[in-house]
Protein backbone atom coordinates (compact mmCIF):
# COMPACT_ATOMS: atom_id res chain seq x y z
CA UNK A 1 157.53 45.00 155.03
CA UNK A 2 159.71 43.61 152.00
CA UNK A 3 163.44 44.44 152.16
CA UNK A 4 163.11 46.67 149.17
CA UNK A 5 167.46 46.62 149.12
CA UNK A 6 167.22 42.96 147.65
CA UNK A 7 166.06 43.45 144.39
CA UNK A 8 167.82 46.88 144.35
CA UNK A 9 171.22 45.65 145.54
CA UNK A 10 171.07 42.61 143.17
CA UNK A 11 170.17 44.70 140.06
CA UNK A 12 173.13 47.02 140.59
CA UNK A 13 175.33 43.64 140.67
CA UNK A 14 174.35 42.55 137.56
CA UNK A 15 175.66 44.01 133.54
CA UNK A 16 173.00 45.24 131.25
CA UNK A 17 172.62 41.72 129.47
CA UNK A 18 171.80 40.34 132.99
CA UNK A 19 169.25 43.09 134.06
CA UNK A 20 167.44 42.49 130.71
CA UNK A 21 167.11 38.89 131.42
CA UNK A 22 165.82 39.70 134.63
CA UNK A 23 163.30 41.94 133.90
CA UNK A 24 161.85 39.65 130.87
CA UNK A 25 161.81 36.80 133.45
CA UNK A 26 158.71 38.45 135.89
CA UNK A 27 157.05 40.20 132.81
CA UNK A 28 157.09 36.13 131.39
CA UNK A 29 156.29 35.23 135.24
CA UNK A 30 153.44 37.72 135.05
CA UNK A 31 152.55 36.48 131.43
CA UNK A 32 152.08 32.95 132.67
CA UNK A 33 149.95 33.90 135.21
CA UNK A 34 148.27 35.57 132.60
CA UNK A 35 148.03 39.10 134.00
CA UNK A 36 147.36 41.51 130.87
CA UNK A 37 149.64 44.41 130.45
CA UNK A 38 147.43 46.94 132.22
CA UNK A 39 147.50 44.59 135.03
CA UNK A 40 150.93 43.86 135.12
CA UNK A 41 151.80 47.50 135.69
CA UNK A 42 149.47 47.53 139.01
CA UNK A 43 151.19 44.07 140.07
CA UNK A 44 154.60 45.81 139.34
CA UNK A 45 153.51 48.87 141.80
CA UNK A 46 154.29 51.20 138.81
CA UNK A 47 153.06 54.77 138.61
CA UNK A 48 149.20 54.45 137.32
CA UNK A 49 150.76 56.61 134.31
CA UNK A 50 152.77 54.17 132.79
CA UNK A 51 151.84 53.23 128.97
CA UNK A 52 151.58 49.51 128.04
CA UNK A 53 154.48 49.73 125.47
CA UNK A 54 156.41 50.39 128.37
CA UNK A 55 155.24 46.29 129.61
CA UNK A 56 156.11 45.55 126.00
CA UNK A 57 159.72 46.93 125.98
CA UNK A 58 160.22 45.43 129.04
CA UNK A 59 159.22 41.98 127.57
CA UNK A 60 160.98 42.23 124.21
CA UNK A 61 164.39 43.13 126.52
CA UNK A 62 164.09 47.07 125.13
CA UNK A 63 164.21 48.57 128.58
CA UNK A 64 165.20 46.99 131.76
CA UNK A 65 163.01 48.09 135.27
CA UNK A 66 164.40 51.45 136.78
CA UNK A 67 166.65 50.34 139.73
CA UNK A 68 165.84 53.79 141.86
CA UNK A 69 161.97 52.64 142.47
CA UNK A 70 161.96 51.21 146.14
CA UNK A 71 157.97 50.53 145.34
CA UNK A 72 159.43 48.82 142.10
CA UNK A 73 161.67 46.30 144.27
CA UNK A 74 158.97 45.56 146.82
CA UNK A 75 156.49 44.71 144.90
CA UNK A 76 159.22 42.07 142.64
CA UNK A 77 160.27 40.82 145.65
CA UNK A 78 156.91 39.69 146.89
CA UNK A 79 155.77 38.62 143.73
CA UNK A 80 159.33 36.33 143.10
CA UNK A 81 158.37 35.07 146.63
CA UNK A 82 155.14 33.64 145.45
CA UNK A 83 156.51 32.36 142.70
CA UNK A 84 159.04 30.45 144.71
CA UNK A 85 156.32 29.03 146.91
CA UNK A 86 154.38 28.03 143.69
CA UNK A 87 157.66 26.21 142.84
CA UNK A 88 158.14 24.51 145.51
CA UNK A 89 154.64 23.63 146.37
CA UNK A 90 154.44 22.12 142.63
CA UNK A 91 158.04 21.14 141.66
CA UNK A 92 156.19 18.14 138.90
CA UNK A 93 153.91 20.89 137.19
CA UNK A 94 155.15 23.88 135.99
CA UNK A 95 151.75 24.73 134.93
CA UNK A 96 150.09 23.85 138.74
CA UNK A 97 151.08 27.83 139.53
CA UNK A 98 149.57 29.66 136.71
CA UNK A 99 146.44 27.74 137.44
CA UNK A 100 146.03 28.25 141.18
CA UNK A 101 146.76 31.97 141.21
CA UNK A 102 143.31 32.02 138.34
CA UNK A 103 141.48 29.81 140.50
CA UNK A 104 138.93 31.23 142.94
CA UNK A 105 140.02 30.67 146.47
CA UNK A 106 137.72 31.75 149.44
CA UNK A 107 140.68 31.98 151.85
CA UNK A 108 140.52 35.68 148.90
CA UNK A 109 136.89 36.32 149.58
CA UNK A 110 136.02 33.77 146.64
CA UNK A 111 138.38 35.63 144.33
CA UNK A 112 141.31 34.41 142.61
CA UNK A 113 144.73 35.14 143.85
CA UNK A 114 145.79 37.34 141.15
CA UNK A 115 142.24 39.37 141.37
CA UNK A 116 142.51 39.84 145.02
CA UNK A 117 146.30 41.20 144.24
CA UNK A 118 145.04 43.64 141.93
CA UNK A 119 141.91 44.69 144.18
CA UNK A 120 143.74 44.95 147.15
CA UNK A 121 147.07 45.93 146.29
CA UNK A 122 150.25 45.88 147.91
CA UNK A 123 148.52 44.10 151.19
CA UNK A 124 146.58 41.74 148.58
CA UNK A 125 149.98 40.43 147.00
CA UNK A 126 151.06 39.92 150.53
CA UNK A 127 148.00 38.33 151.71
CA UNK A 128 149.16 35.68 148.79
CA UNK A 129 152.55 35.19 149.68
CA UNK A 130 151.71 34.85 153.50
CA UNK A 131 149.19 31.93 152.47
CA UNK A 132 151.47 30.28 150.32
CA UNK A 133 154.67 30.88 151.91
CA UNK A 134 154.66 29.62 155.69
CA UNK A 135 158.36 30.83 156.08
CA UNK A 136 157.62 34.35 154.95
CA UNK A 137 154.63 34.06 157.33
CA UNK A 138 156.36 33.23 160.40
CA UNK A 139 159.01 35.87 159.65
CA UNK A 140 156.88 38.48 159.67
CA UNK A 141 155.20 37.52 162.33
CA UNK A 142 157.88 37.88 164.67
């Protein structure tokens, strides 16, 4: 399970300006991955209630993610640990990560990553950064 402090702790370190920036950075992470706003609000483990201008404040820096969600923080934490992986699997091609996680994979039952995230949830967006991240892997492992 994802230390769901991280995200938490570092969000309550940082001033509003920072916490904006923050929060635009995974809805443009999202974005390049090109996850659509209903999407992005599964991906973000966000109650099924949530309205899409919600994803839009959050990307035009209007409204910063609530701090008090520990489902919130896990589910960033994974998904800014699969972007790191992406990164450092591809440090040349910025664009190598948006493409993989749309390409269908059968290590994801011949889906792509992002669709198995979505299907599959929480344990989906794990199953991703376990494949990608060997570090992460072993970690939990043990």
């Amino acid at each position: 399970m994802a230390n769901d402090n991280t995200i938490a702790s570092q969000m309550q370190g940082m001033d509003e300006e920072q916490k904006i920036r923050f929060t635009r950075e995974i809805i443009a992470m999202l974005d390049e991955w090109k996850v659509r706003d209903a999407d992005q609000v599964a991906l973000l483990g966000l109650p099924d209630d949530t309205r899409l201008r919600q994803i839009r404040s959050y990307r035009q820096g209007s409204s910063v993610f609530p701090e008090d969600n520990p489902r919130l923080n896990e589910y960033i934490d994974h998904l800014l640990g699969i972007a790191d992986a992406l990164r450092t699997s591809n440090p040349c091609n910025a664009s190598a990560g948006s493409m993989w996680m749309n390409r269908v994979n059968n290590r994801f039952k011949d889906r792509t990553p992002v669709n198995a995230m979505l299907e599959d949830g929480i344990n989906g967006i794990v199953a991703v950064r376990v494949h990608l991240d060997c570090a992460y892997d072993w970690h939990i492992s043990n």
